[in-house]
C-alpha atoms as a PDB file:
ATOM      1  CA  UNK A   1       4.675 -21.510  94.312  1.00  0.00           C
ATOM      2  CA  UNK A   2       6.556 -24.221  95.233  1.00  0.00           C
ATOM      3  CA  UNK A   3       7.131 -25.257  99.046  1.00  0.00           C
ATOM      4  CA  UNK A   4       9.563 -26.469 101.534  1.00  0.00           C
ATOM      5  CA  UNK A   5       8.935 -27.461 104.722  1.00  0.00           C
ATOM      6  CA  UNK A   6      10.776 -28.739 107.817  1.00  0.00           C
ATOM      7  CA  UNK A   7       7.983 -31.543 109.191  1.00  0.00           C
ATOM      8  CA  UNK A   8       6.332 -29.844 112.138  1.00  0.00           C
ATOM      9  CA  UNK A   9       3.566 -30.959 114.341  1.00  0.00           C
ATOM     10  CA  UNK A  10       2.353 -28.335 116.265  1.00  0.00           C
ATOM     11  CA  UNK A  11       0.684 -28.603 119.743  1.00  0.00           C
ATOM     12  CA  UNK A  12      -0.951 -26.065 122.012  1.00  0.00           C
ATOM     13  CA  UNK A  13      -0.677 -21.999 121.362  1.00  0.00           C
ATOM     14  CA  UNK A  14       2.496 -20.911 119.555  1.00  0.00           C
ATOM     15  CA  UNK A  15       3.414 -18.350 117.371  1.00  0.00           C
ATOM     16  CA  UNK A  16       3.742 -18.189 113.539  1.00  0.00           C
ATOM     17  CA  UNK A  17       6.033 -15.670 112.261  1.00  0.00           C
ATOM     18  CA  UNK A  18       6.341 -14.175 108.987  1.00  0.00           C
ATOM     19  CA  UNK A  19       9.851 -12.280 108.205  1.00  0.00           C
ATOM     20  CA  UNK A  20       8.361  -8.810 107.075  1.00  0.00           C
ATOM     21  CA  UNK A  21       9.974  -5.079 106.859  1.00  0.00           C
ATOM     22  CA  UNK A  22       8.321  -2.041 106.515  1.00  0.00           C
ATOM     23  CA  UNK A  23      11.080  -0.904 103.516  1.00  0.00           C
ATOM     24  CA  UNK A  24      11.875  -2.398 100.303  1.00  0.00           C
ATOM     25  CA  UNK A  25       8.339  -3.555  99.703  1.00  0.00           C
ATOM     26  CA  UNK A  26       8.626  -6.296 102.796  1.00  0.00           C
ATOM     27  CA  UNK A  27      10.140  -9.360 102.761  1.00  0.00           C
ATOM     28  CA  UNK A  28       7.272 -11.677 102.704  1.00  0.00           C
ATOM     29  CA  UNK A  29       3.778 -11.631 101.172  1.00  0.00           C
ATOM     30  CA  UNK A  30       1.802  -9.417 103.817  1.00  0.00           C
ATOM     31  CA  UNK A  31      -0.489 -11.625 106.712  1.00  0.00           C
ATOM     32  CA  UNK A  32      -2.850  -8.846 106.487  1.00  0.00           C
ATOM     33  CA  UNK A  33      -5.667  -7.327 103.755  1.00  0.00           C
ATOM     34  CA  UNK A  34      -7.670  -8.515 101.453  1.00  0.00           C
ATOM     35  CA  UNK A  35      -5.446  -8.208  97.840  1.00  0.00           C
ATOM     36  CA  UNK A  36      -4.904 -11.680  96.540  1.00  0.00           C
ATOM     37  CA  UNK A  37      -1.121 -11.467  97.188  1.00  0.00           C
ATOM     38  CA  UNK A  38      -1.185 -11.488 100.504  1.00  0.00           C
ATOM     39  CA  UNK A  39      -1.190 -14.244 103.274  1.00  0.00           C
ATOM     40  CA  UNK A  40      -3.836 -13.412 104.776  1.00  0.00           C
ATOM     41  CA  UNK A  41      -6.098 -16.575 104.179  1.00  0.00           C
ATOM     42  CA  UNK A  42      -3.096 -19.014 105.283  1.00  0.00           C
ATOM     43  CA  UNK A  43      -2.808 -16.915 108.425  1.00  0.00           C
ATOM     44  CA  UNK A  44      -6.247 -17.002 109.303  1.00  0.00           C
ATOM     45  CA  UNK A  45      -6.177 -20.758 108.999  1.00  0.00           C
ATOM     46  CA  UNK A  46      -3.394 -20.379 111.556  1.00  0.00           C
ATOM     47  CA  UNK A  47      -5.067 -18.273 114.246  1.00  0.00           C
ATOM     48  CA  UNK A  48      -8.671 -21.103 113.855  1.00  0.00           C
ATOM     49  CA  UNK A  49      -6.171 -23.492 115.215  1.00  0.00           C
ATOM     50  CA  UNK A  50      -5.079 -21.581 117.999  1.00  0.00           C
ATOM     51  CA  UNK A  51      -2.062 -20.236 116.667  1.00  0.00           C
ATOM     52  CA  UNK A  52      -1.021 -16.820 117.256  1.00  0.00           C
ATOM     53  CA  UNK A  53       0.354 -14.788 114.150  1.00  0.00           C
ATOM     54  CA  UNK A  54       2.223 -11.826 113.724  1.00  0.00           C
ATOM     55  CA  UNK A  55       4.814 -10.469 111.489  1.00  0.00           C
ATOM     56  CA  UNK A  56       8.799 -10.692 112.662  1.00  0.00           C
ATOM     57  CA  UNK A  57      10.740  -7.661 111.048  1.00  0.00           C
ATOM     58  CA  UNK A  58      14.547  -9.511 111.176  1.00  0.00           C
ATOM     59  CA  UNK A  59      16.230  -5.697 110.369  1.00  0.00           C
ATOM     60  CA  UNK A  60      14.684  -4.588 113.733  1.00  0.00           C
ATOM     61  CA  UNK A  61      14.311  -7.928 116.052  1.00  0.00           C
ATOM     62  CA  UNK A  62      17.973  -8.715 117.657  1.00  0.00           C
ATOM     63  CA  UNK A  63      16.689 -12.567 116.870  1.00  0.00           C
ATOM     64  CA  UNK A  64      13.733 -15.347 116.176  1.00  0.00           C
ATOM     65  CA  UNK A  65      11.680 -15.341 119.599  1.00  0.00           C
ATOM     66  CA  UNK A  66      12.221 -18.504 121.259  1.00  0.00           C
ATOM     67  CA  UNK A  67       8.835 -19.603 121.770  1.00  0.00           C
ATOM     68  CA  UNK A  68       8.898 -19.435 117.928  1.00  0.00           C
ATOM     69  CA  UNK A  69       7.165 -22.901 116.542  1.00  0.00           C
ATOM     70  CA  UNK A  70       7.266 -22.580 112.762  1.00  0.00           C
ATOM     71  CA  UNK A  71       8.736 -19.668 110.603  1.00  0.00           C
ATOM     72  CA  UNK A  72       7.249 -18.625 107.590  1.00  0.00           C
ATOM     73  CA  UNK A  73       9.437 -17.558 105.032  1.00  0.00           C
ATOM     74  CA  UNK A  74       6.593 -16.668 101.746  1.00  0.00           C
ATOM     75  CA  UNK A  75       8.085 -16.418  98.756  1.00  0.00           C
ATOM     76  CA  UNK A  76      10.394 -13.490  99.577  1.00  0.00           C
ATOM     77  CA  UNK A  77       9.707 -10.183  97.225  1.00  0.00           C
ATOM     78  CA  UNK A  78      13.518  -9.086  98.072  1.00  0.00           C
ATOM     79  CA  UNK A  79      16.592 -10.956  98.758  1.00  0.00           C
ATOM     80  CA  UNK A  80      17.295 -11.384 102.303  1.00  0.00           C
ATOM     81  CA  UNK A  81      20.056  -9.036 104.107  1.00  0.00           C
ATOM     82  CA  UNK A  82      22.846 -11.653 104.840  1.00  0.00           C
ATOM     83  CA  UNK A  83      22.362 -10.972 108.149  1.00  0.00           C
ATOM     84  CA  UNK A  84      18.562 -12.031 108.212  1.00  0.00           C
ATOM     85  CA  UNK A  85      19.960 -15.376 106.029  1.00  0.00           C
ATOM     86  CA  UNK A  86      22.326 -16.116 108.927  1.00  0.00           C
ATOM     87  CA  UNK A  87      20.042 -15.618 111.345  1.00  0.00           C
ATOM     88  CA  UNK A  88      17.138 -18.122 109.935  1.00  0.00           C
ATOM     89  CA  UNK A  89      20.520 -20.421 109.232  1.00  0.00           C
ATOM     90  CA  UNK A  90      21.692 -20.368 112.367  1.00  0.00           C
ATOM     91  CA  UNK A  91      18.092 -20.805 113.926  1.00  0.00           C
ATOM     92  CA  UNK A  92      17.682 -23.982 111.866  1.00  0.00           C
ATOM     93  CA  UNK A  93      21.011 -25.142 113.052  1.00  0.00           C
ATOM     94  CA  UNK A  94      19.230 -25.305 116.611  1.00  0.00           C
ATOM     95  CA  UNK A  95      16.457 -27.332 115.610  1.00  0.00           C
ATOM     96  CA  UNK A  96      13.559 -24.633 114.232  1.00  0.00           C
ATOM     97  CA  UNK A  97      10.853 -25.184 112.367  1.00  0.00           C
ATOM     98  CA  UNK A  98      10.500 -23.353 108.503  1.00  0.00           C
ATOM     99  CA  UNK A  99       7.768 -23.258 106.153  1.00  0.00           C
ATOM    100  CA  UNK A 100       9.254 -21.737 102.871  1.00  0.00           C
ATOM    101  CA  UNK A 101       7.516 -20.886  99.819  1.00  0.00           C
ATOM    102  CA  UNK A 102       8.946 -19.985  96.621  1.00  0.00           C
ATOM    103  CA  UNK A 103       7.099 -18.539  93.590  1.00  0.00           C
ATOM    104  CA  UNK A 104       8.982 -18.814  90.480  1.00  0.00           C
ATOM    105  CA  UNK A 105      10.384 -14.660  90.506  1.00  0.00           C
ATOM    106  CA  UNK A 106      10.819 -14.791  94.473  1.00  0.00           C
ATOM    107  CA  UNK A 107      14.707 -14.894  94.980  1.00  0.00           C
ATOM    108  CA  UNK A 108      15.254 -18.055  96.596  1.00  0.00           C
ATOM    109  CA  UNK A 109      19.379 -18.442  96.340  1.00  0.00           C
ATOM    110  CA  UNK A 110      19.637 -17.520  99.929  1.00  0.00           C
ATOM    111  CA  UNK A 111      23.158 -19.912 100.850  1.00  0.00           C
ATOM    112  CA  UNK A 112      23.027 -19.457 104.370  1.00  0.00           C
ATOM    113  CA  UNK A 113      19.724 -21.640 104.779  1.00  0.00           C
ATOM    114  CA  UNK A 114      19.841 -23.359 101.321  1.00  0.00           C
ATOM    115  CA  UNK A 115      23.203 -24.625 102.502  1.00  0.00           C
ATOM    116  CA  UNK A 116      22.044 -25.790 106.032  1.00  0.00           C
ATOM    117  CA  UNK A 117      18.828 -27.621 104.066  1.00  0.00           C
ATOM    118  CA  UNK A 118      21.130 -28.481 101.390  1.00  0.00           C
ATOM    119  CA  UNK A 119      17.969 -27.912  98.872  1.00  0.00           C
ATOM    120  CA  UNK A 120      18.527 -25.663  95.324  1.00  0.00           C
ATOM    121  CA  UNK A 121      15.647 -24.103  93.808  1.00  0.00           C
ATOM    122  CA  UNK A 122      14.993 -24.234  89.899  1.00  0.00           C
ATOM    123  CA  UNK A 123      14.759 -20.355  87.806  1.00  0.00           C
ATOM    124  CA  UNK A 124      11.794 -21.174  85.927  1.00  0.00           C
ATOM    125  CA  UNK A 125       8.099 -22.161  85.660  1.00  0.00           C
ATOM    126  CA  UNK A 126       7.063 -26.231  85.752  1.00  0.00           C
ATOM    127  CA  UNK A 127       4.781 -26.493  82.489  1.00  0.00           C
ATOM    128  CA  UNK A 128       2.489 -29.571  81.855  1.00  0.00           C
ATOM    129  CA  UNK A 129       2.480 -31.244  78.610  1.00  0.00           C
ATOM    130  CA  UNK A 130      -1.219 -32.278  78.948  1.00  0.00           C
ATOM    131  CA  UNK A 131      -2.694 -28.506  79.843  1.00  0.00           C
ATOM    132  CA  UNK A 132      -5.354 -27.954  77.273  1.00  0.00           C
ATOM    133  CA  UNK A 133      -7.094 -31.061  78.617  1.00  0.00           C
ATOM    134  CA  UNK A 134      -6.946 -30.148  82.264  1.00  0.00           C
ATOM    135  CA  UNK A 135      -5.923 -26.586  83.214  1.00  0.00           C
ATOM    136  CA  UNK A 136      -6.033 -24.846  80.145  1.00  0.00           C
ATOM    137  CA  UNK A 137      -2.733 -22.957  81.034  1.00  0.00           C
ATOM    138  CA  UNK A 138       0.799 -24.787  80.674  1.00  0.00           C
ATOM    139  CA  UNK A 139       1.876 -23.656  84.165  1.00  0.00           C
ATOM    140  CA  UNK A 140      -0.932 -24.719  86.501  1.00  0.00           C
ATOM    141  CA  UNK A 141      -0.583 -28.123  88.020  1.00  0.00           C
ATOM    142  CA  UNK A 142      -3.552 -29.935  89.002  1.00  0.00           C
ATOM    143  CA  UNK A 143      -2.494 -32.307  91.960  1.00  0.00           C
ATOM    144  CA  UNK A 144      -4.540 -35.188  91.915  1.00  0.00           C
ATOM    145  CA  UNK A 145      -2.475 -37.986  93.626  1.00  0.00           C
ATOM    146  CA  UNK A 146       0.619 -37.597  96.174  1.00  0.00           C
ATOM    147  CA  UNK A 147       3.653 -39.628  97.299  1.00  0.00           C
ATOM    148  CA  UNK A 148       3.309 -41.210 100.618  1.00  0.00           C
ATOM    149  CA  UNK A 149       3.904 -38.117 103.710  1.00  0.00           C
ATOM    150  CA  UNK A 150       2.785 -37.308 107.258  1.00  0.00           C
ATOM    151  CA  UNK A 151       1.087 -34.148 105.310  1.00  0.00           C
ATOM    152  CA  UNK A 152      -0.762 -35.415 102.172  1.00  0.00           C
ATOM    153  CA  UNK A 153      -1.689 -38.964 103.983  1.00  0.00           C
ATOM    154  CA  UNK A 154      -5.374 -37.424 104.358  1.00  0.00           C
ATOM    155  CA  UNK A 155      -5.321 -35.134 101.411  1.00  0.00           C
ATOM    156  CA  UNK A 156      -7.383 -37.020  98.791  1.00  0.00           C
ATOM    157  CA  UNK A 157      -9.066 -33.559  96.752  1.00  0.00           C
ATOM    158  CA  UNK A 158      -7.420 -32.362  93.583  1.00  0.00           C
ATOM    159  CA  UNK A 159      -5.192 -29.221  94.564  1.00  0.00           C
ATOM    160  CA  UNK A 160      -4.487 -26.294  92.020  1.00  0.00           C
ATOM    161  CA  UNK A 161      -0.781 -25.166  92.037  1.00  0.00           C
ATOM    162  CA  UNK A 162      -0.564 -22.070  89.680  1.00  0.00           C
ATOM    163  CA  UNK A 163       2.812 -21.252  88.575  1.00  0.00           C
ATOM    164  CA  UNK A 164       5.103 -23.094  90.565  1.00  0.00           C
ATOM    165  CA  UNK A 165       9.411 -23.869  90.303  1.00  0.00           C
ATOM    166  CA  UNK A 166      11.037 -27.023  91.076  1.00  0.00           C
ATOM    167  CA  UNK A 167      13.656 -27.740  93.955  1.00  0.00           C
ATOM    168  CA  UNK A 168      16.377 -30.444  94.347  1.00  0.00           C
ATOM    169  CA  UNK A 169      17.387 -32.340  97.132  1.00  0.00           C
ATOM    170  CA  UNK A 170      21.126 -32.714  97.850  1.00  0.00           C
ATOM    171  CA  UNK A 171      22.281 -35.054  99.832  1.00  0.00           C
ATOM    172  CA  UNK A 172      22.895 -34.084 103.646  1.00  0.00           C
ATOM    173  CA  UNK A 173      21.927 -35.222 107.178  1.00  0.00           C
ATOM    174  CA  UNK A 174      18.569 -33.862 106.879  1.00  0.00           C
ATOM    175  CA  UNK A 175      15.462 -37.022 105.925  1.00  0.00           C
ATOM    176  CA  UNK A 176      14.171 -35.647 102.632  1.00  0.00           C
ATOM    177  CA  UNK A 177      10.698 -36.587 101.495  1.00  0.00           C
ATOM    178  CA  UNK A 178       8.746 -35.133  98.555  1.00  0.00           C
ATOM    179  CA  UNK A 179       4.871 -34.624  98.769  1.00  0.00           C
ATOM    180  CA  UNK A 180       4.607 -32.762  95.417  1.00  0.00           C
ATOM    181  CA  UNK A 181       5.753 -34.400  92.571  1.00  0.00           C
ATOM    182  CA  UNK A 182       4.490 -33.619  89.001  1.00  0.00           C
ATOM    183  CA  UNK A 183       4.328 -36.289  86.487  1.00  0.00           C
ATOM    184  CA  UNK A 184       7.004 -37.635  84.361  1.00  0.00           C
ATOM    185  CA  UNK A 185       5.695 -35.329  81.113  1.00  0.00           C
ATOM    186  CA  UNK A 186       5.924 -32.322  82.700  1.00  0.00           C
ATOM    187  CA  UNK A 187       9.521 -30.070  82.748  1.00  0.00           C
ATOM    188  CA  UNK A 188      10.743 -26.597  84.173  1.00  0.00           C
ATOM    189  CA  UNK A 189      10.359 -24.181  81.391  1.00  0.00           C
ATOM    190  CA  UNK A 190      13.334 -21.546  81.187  1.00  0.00           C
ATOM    191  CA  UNK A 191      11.925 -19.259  79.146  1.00  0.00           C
ATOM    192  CA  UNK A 192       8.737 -16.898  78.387  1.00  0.00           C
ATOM    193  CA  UNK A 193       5.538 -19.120  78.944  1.00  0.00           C
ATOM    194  CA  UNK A 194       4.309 -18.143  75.894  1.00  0.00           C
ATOM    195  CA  UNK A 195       3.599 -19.674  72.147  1.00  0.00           C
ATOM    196  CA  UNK A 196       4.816 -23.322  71.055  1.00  0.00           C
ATOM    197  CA  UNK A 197       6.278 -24.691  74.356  1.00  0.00           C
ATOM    198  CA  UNK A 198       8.858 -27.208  73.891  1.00  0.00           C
ATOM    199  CA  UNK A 199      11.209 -29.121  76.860  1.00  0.00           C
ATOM    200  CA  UNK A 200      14.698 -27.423  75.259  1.00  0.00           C
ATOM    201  CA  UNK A 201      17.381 -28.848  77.380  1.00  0.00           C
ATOM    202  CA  UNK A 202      20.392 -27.387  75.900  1.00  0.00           C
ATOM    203  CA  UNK A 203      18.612 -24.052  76.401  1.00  0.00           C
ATOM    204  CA  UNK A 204      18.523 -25.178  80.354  1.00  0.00           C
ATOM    205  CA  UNK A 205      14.984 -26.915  80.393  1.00  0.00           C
ATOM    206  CA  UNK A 206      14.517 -29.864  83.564  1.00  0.00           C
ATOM    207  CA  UNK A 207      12.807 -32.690  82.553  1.00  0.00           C
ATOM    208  CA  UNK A 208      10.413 -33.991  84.574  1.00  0.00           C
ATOM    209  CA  UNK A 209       9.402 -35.293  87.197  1.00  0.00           C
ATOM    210  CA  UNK A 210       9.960 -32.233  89.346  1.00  0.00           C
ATOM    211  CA  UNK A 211       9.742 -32.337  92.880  1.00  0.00           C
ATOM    212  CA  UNK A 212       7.900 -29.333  94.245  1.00  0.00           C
ATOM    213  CA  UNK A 213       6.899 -29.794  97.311  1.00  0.00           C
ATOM    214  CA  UNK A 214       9.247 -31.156 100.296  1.00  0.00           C
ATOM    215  CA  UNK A 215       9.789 -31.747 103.808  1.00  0.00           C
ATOM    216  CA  UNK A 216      12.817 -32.046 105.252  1.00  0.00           C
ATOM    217  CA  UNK A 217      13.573 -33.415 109.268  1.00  0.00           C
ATOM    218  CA  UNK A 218      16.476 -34.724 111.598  1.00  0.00           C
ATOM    219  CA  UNK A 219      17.073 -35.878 114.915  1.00  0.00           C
ATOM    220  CA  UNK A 220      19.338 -33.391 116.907  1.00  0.00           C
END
């Protein structure tokens, strides 16, 4: 889905949490296992660079650790307790580092951080005007060029983004800089991804481009 990031570099051993519960399903995709669902790949990654990973149950834990370096929030499969949202708010307040991703049926209206970012995320599914000659599936986005950013400055592969939403950037004190953008033909379908797709924007449709990948920083 699509992604939001405070810009981190990290340095040394750290840990990389993952908000998770044990009830309601969790609140993240799992770190662990071999389903396709879970995290487990992108944690993996983690721990090869010397991170240390582990899951961070915010119903249980009185607060984020403070030798916290980056907290993953991936794409939620409930909506956060507001006390979890305040506490990730609050934590961001103080200068934390987030990594959130968003598929397009993860709730992602969570005010207490979306109002500290000042980001919104689209309801809906980016489709691609040009599929049957690339992807062969409206909603997959084939990344094959990037705007100018600290993370894609050394990315120079095609990337495959399957069914990803949009996000906009309000204006607040936070730097905003996309490194996902699709192209100008592309627009966040509303509706079923199915039969004769057509941008409808009086039935809510975005037109495109769509920004769906971002980070965000600011001096404090």
């Amino acid at each position: 889905g699509a992604a939001l990031t405070t810009y981190i570099s990290l340095a040394g051993r750290y840990m990389v949490l993952m908000p998770n519960s044990p009830t309601a399903g969790g609140v993240s995709r799992r770190i662990e296992g071999d389903d396709p669902t879970t995290m487990s790949a992108f944690a993996n990654a983690m721990r090869e660079r010397g991170l240390n990973v582990r899951s961070l149950n915010l119903a249980q834990e009185p607060g984020i650790p403070s030798n916290t370096s980056v907290l993953v929030l991936a794409s939620p499969q409930r909506r956060l307790l507001e006390g979890e949202q305040n506490l990730i708010g609050e934590w961001l307040k103080a200068g934390g580092n987030l990594v959130w991703m968003a598929d397009p049926d993860s709730p992602a209206q969570f005010e207490p951080i979306t109002d500290v970012l000042g980001v919104t995320w689209h309801d809906g599914v980016a489709v691609f005007a040009d599929y049957q000659s690339t992807s062969g599936h409206p909603g997959i986005f084939l990344a094959a060029g990037y705007p100018p950013s600290p993370l894609t400055q050394r990315l120079d592969e095609i990337t495959v983004f399957p069914l990803v939403r949009s996000l906009e950037l309000g204006e607040s004190d936070w730097r905003a800089m996309p490194f996902l953008v699709t192209p100008g033909s592309a627009w966040l379908e509303t509706g079923a991804i199915e039969g004769n797709l057509v941008l409808d924007e009086e039935a809510g449709d975005i037109p495109g481009p769509l920004t769906i990948g971002a980070t965000l920083s600011r001096n404090i």
